[in-house]
N, C-alpha and C. Protein backbone atom coordinates (compact mmCIF):
# COMPACT_ATOMS: atom_id res chain seq x y z
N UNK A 1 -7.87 32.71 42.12
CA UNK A 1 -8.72 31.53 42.25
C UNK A 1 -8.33 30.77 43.50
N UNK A 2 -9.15 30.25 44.32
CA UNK A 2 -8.88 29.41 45.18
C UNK A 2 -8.67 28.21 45.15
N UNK A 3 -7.84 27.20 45.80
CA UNK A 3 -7.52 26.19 45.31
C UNK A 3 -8.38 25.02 45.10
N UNK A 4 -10.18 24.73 45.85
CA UNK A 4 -10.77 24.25 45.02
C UNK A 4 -11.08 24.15 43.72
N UNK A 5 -11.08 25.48 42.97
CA UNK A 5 -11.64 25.50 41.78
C UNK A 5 -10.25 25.39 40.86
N UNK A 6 -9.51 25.84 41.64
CA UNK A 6 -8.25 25.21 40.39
C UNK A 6 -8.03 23.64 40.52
N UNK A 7 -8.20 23.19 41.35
CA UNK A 7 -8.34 21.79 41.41
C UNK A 7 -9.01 20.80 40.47
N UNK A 8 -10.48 21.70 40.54
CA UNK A 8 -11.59 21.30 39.48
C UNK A 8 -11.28 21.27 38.51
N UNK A 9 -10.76 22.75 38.37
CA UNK A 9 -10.20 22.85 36.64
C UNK A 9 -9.36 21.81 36.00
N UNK A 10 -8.47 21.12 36.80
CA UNK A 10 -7.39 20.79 36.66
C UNK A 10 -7.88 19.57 36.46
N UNK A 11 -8.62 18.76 37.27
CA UNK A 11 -9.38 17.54 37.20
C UNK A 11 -10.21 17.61 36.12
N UNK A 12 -11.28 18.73 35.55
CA UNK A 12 -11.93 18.47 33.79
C UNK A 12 -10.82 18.26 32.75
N UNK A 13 -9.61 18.86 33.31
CA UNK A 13 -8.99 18.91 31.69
C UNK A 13 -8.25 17.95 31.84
N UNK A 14 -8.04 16.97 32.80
CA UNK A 14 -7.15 15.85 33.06
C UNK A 14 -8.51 14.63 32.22
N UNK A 15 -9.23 14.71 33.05
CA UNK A 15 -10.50 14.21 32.10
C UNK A 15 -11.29 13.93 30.96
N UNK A 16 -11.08 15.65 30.33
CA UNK A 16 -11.47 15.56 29.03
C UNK A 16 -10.13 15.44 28.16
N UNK A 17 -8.59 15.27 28.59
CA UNK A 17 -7.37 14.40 28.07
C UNK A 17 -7.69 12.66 28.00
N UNK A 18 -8.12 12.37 29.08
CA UNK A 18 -8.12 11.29 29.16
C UNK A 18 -9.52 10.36 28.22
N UNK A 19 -10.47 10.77 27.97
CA UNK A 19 -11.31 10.45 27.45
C UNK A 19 -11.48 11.04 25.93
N UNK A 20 -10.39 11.65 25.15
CA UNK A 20 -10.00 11.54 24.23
C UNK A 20 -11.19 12.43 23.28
N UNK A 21 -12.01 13.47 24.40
CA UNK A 21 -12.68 14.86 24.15
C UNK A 21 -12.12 15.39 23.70
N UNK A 22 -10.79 16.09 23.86
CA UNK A 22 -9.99 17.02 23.03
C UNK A 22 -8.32 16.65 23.35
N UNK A 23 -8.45 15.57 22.79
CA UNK A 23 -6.99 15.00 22.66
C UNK A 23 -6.54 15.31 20.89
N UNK A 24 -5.48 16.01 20.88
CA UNK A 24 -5.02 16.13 19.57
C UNK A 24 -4.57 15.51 19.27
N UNK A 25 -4.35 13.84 19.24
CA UNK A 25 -3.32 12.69 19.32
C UNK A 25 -4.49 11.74 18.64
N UNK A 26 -5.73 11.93 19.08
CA UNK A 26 -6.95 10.91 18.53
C UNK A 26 -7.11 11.08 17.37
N UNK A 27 -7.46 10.19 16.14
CA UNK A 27 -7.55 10.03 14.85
C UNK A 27 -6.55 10.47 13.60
N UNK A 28 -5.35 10.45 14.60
CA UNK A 28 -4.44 10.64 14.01
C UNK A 28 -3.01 9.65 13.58
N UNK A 29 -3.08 9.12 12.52
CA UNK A 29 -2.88 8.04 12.05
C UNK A 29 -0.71 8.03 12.54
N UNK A 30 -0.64 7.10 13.41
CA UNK A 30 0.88 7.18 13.70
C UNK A 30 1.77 6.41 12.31
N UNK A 31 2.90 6.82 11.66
CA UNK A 31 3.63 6.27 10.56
C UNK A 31 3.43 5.05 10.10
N UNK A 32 3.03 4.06 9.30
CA UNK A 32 3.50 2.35 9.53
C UNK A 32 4.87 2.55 9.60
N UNK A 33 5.24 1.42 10.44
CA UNK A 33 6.74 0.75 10.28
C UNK A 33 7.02 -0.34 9.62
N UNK A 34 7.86 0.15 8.92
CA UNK A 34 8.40 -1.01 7.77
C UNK A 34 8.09 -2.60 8.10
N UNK A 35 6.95 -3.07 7.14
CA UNK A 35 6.48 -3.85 7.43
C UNK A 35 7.21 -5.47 6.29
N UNK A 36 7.49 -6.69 7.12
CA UNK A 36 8.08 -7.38 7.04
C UNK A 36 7.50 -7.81 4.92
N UNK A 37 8.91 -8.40 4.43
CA UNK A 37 8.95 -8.83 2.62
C UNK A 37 9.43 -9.82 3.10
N UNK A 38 8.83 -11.05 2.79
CA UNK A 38 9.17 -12.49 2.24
C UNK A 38 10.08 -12.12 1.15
N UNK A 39 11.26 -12.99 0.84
CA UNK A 39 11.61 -13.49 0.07
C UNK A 39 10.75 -14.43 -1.34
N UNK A 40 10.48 -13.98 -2.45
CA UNK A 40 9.89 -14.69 -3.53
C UNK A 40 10.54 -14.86 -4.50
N UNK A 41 10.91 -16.00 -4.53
CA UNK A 41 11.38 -16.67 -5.67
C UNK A 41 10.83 -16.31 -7.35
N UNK A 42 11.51 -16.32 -8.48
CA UNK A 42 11.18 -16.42 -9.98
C UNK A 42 10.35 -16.98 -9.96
N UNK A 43 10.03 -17.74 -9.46
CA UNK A 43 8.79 -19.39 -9.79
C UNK A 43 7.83 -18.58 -8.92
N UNK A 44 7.89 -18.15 -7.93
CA UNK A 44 6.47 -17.89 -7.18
C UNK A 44 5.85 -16.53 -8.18
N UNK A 45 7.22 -15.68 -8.52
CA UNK A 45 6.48 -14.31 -9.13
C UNK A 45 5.67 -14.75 -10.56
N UNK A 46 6.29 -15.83 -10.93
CA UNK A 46 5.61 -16.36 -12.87
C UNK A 46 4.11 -16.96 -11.97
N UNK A 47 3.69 -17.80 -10.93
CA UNK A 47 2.64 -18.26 -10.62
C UNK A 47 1.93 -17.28 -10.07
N UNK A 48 2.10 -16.12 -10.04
CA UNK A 48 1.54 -14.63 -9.30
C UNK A 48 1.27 -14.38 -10.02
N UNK A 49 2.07 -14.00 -11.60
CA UNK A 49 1.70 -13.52 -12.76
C UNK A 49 0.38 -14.27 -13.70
N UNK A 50 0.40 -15.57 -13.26
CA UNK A 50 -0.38 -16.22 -14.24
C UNK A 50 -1.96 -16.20 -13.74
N UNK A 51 -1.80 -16.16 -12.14
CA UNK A 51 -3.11 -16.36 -11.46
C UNK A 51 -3.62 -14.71 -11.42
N UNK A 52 -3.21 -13.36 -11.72
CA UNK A 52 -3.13 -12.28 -12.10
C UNK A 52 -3.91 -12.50 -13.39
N UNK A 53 -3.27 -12.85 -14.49
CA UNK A 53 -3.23 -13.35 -15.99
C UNK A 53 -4.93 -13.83 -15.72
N UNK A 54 -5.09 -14.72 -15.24
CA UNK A 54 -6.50 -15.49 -15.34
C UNK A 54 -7.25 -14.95 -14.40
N UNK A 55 -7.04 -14.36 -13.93
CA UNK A 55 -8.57 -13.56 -12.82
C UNK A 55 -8.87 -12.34 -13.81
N UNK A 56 -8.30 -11.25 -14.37
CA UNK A 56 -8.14 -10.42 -15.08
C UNK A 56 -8.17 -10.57 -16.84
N UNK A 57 -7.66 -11.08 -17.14
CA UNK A 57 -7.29 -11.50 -18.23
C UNK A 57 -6.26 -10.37 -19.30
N UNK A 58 -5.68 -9.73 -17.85
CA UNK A 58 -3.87 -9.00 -18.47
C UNK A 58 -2.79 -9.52 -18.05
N UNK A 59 -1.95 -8.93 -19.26
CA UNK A 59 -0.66 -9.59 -18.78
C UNK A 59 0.14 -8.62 -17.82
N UNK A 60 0.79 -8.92 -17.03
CA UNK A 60 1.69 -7.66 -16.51
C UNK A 60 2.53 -7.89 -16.92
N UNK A 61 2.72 -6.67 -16.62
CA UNK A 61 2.69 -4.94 -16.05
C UNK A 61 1.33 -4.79 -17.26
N UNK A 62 1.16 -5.01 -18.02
CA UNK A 62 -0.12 -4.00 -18.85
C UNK A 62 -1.31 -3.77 -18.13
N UNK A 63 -1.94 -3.04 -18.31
CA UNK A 63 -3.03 -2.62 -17.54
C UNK A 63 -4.17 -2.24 -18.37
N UNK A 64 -5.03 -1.76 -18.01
CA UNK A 64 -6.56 -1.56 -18.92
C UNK A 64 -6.35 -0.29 -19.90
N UNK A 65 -7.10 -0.39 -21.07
CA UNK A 65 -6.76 0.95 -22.47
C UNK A 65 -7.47 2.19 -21.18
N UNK A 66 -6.44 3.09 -21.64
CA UNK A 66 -6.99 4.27 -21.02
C UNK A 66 -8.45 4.55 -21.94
N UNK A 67 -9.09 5.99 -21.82
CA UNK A 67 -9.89 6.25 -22.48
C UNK A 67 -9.84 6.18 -24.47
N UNK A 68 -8.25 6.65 -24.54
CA UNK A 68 -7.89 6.82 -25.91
C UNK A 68 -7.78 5.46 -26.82
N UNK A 69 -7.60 4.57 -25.62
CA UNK A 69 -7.52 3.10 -26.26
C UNK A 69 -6.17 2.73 -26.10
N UNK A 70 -4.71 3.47 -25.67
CA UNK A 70 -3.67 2.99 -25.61
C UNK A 70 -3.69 2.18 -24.07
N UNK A 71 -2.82 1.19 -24.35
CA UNK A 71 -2.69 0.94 -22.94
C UNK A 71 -1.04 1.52 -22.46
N UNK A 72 -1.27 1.57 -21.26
CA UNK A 72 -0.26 3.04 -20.36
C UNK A 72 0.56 2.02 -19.37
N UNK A 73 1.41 0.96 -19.90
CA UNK A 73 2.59 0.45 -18.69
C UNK A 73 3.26 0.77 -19.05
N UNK A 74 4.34 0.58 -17.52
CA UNK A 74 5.81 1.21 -17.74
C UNK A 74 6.33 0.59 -19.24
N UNK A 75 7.15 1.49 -19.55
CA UNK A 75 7.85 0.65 -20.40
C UNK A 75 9.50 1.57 -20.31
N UNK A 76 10.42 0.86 -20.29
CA UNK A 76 12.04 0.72 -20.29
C UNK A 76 12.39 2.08 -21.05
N UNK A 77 13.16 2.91 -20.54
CA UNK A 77 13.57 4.29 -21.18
C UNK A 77 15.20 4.48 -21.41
N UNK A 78 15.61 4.34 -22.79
CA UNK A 78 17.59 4.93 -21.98
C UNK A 78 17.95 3.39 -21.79
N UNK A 79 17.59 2.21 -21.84
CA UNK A 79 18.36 1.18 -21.27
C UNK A 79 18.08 0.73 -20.33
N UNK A 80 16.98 1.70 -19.08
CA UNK A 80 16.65 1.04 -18.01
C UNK A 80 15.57 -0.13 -18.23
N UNK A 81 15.66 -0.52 -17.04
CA UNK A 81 14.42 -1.80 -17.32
C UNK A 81 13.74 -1.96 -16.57
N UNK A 82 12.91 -2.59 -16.46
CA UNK A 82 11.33 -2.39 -15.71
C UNK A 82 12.09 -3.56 -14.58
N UNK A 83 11.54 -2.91 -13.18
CA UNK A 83 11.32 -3.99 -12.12
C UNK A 83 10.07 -4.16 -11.37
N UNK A 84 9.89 -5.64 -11.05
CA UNK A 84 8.85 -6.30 -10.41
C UNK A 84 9.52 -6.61 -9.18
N UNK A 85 7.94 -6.78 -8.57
CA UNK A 85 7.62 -6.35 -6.50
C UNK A 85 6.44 -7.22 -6.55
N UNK A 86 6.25 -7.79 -5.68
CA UNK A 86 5.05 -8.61 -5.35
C UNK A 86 4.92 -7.99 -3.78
N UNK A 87 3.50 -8.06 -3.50
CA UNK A 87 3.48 -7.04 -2.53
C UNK A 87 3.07 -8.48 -1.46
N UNK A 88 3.35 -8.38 -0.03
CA UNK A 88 3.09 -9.77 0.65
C UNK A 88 1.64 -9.33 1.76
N UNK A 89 0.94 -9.98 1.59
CA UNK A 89 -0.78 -9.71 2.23
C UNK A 89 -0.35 -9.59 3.91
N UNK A 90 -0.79 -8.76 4.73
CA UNK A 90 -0.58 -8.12 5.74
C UNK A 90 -1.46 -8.43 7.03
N UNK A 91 -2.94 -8.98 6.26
CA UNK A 91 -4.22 -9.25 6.83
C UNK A 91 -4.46 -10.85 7.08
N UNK A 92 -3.81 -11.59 5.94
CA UNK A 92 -4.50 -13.27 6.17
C UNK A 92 -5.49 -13.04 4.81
N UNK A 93 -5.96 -12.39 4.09
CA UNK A 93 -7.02 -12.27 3.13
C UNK A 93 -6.67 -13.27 2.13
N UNK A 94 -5.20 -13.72 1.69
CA UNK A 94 -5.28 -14.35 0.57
C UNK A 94 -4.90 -13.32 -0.94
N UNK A 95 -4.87 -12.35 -0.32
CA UNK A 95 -4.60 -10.87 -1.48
C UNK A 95 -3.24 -11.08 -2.15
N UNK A 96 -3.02 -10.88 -3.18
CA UNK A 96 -1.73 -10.20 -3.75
C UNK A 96 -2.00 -9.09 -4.98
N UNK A 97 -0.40 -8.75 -5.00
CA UNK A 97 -0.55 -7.93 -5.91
C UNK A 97 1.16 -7.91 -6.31
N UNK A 98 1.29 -7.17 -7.78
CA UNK A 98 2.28 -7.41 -8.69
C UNK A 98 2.55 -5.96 -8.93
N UNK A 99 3.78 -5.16 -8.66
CA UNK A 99 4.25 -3.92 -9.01
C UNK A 99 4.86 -3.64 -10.03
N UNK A 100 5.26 -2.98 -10.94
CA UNK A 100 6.28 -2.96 -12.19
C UNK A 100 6.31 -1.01 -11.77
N UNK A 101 7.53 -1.25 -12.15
CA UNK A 101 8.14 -0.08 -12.16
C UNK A 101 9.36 0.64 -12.93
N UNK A 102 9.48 1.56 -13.28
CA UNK A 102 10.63 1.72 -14.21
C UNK A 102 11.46 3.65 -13.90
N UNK A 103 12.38 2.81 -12.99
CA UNK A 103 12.96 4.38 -12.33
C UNK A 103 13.46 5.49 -13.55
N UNK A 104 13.38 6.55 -13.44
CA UNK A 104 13.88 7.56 -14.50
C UNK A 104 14.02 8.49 -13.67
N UNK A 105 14.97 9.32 -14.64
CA UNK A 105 15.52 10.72 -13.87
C UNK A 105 14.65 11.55 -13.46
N UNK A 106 13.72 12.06 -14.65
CA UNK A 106 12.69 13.01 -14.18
C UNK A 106 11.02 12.27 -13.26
N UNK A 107 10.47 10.97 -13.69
CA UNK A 107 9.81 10.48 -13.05
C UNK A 107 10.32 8.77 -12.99
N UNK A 108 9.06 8.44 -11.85
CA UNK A 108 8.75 6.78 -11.43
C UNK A 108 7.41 6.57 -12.07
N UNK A 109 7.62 5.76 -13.14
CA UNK A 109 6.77 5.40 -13.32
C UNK A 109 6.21 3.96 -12.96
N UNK A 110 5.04 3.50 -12.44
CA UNK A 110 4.25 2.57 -11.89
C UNK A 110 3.17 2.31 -11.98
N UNK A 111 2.79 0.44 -12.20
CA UNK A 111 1.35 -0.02 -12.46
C UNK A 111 1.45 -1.04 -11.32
N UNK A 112 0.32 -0.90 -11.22
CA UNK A 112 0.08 -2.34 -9.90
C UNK A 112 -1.31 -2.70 -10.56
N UNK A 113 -1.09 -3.92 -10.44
CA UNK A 113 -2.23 -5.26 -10.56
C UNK A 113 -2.40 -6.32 -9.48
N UNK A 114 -3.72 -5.86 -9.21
CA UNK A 114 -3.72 -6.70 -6.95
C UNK A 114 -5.10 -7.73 -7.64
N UNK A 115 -5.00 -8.72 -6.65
CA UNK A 115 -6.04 -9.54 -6.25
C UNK A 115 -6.34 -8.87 -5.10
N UNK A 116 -7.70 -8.88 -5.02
CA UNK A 116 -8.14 -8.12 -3.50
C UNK A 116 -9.45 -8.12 -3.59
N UNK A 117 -10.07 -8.55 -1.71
CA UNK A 117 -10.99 -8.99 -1.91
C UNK A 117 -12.35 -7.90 -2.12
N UNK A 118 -13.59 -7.82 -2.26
CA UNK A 118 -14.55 -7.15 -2.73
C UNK A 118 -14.67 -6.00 -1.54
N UNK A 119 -15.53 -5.03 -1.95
CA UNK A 119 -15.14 -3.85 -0.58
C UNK A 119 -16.58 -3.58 -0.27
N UNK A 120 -16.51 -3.01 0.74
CA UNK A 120 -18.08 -2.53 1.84
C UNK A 120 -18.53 -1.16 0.57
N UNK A 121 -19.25 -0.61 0.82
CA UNK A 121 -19.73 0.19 0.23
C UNK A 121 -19.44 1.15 0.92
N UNK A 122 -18.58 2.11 0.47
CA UNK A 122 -17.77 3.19 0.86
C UNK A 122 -16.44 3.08 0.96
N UNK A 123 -16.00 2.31 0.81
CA UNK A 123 -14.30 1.50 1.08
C UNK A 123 -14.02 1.80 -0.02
N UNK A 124 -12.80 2.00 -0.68
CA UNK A 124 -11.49 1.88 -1.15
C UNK A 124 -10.71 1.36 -0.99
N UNK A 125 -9.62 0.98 -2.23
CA UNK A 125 -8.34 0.81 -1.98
C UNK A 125 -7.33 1.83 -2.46
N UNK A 126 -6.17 1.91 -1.87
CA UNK A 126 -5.72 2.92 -2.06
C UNK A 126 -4.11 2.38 -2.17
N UNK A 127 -3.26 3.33 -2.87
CA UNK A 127 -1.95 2.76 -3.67
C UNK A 127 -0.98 4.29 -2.57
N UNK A 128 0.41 3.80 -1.78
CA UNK A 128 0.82 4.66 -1.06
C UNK A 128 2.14 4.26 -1.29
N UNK A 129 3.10 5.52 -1.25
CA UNK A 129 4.56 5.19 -0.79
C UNK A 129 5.20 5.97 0.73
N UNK A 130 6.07 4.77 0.96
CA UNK A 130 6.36 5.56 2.28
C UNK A 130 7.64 5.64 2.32
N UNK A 131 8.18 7.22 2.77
CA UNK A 131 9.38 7.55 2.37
C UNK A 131 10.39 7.38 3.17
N UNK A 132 11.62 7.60 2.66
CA UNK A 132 12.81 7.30 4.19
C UNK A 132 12.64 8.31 4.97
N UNK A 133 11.95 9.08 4.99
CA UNK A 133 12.07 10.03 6.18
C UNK A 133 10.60 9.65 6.89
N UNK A 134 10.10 8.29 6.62
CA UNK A 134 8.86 7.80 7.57
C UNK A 134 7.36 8.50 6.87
N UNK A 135 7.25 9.87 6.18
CA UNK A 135 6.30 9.99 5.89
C UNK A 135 5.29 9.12 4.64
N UNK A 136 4.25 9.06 4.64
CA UNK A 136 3.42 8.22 3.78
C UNK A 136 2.65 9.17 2.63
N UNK A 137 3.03 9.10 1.26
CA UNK A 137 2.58 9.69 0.04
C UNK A 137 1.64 9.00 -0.61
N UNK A 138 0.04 9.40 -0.34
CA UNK A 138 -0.42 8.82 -1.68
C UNK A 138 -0.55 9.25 -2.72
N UNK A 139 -1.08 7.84 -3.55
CA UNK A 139 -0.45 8.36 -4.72
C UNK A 139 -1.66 7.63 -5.56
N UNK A 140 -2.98 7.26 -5.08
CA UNK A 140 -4.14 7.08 -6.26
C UNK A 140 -5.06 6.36 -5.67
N UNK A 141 -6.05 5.63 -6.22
CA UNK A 141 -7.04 4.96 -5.64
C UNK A 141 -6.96 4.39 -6.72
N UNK A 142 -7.15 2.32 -6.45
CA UNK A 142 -7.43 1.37 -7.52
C UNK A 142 -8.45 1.43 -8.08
N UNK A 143 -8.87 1.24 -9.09
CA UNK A 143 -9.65 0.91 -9.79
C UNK A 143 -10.26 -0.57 -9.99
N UNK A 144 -11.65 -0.83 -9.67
CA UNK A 144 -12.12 -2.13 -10.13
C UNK A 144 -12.12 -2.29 -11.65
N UNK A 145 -11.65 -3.40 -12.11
CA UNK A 145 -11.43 -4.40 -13.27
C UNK A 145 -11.96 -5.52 -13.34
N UNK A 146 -12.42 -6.09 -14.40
CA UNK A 146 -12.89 -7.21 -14.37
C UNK A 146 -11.63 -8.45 -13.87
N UNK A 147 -12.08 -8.94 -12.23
CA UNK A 147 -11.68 -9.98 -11.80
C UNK A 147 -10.25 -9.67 -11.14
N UNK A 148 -9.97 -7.88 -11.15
CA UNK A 148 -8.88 -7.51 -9.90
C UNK A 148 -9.14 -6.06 -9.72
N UNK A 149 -8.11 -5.20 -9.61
CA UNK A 149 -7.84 -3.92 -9.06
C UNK A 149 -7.01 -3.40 -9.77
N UNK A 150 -6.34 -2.03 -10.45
CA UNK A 150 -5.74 -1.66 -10.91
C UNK A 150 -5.49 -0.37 -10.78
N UNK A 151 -3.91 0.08 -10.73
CA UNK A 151 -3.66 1.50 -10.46
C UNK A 151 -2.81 1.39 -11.62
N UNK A 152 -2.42 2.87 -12.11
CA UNK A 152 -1.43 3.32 -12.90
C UNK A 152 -0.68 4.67 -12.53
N UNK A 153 0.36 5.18 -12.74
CA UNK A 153 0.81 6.58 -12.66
C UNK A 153 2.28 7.08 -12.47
N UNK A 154 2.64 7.57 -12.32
CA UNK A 154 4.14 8.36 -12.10
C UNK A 154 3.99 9.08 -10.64
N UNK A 155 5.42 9.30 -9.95
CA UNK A 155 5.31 9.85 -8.98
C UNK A 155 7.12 10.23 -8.81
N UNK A 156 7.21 11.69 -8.36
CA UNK A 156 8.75 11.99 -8.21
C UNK A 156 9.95 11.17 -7.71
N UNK A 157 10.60 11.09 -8.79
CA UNK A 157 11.81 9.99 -7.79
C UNK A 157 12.23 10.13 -6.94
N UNK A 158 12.76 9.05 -6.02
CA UNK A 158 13.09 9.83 -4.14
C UNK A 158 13.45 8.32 -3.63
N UNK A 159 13.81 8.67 -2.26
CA UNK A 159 14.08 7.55 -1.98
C UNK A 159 12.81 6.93 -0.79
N UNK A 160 12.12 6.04 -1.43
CA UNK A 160 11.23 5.19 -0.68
C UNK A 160 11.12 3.91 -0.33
N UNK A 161 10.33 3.82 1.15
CA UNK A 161 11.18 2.46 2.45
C UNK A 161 10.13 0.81 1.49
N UNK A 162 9.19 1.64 0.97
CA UNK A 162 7.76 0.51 1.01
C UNK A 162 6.82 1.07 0.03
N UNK A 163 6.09 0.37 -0.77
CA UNK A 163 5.00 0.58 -1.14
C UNK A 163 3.83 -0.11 -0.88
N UNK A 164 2.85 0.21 -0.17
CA UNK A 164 1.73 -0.58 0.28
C UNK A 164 0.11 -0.46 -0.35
N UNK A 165 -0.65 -0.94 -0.04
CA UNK A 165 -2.08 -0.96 -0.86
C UNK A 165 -2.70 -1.00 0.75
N UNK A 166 -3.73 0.18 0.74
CA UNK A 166 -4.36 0.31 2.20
C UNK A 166 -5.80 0.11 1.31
N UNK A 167 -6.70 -0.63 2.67
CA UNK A 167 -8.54 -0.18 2.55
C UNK A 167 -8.92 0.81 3.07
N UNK A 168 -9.68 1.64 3.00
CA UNK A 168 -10.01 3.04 3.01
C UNK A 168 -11.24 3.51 3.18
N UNK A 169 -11.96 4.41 4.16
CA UNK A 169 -13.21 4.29 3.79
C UNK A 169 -13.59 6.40 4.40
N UNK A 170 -12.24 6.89 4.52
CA UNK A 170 -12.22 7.72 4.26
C UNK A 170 -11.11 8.42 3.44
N UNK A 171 -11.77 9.60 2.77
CA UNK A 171 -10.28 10.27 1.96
C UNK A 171 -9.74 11.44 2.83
N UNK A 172 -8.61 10.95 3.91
CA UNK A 172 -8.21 11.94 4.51
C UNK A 172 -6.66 11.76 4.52
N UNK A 173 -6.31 11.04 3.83
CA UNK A 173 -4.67 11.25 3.69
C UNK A 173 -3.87 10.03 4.70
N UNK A 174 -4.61 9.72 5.52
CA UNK A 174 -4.55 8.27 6.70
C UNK A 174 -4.30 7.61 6.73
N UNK A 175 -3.65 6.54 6.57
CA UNK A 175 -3.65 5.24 6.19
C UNK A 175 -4.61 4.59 7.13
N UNK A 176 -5.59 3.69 6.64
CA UNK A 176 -6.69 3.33 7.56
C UNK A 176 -6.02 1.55 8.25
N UNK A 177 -6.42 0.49 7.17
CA UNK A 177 -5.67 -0.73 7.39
C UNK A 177 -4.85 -0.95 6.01
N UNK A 178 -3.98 -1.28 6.42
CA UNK A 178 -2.59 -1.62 5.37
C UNK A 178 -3.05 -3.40 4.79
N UNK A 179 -3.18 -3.62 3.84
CA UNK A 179 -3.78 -4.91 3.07
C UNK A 179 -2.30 -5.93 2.64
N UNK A 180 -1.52 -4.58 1.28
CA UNK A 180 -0.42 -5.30 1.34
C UNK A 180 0.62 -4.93 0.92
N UNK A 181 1.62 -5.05 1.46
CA UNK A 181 3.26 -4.24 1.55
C UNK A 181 4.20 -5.17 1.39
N UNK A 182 5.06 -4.22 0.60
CA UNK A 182 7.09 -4.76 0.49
C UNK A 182 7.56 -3.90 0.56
N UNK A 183 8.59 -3.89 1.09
CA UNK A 183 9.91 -3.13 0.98
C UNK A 183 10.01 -3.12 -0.79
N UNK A 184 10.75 -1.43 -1.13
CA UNK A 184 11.00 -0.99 -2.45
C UNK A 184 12.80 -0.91 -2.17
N UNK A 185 13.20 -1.95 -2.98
CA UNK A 185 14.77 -2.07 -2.72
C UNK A 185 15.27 -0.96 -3.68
């Protein structure tokens, strides 16, 4: 080839890099980084719980009767005991949400109960953990409830940096915008 046309060549593909034609780097969602936990006081988590309590009308950790009619929160196994997470809003929305969790050998079990605001039509919310080695696991999509959001489920014990609640408006594994996160001590 002569050195015009390698030139050329060299100039389309510098081009179609740059304009993000066939960049393998585009739509590809980079890790979150551990995103900042307020400190919350007993008193703020009981006024979380209550304004939870009255938008919904559950108590947490309980969550809605499955189909069978039981209702499915953690509950304490062996002596362990359930811990609470308030997740801190990421956006300005005014959102929260309340975690309960109850570590065990063979699983984690977990319910979250969010305030969060109404969604576009096609949006989701979505329930994620992100692990110490930076990668992001989801792990369900909330459910609308009368007057909040609700997830339930188990997921392998391990060691994880954060649990966050993303909006979503595709299902591709992504994290799209992060709503609301804490650190999982």
């Amino acid at each position: 080839m002569n050195k015009p046309v390698k030139f050329g060549i060299s100039l389309l593909m510098g081009s179609v890099l740059l304009t993000g034609c066939w960049n393998p780097f585009v739509g590809k969602s980079p890790e979150p980084t551990p995103l900042p936990t307020p400190t919350i006081s007993p008193a703020e988590i009981s006024q979380i719980k209550q304004r939870l309590r009255q938008k919904t009308g559950l108590s947490v950790p309980s969550l809605p009767p499955t189909p069978t009619g039981q209702v499915n929160a953690p509950t304490a196994q062996s002596g362990t005991t359930a811990k609470e997470l308030v997740l801190a809003d990421q956006i300005g929305s005014g959102s929260t949400a309340l975690v309960s969790w109850v570590p065990g050998e063979k699983v984690l079990q977990l319910a979250v109960l969010a305030d969060l605001p109404d969604l576009q039509s096609g949006q989701f919310y979505q329930v994620w953990l992100q692990t110490e080695q930076g990668g992001s696991l989801p792990l369900g999509r909330l459910q609308s409830i009368k007057g909040g959001w609700s997830w339930q489920g188990q997921v392998a014990p391990g060691q994880y940096r954060q649990i966050m609640i993303s909006r979503e408006s595709v299902a591709d594994n992504q994290i799209e915008t992060i709503i609301l996160a804490a650190a999982v001590n």
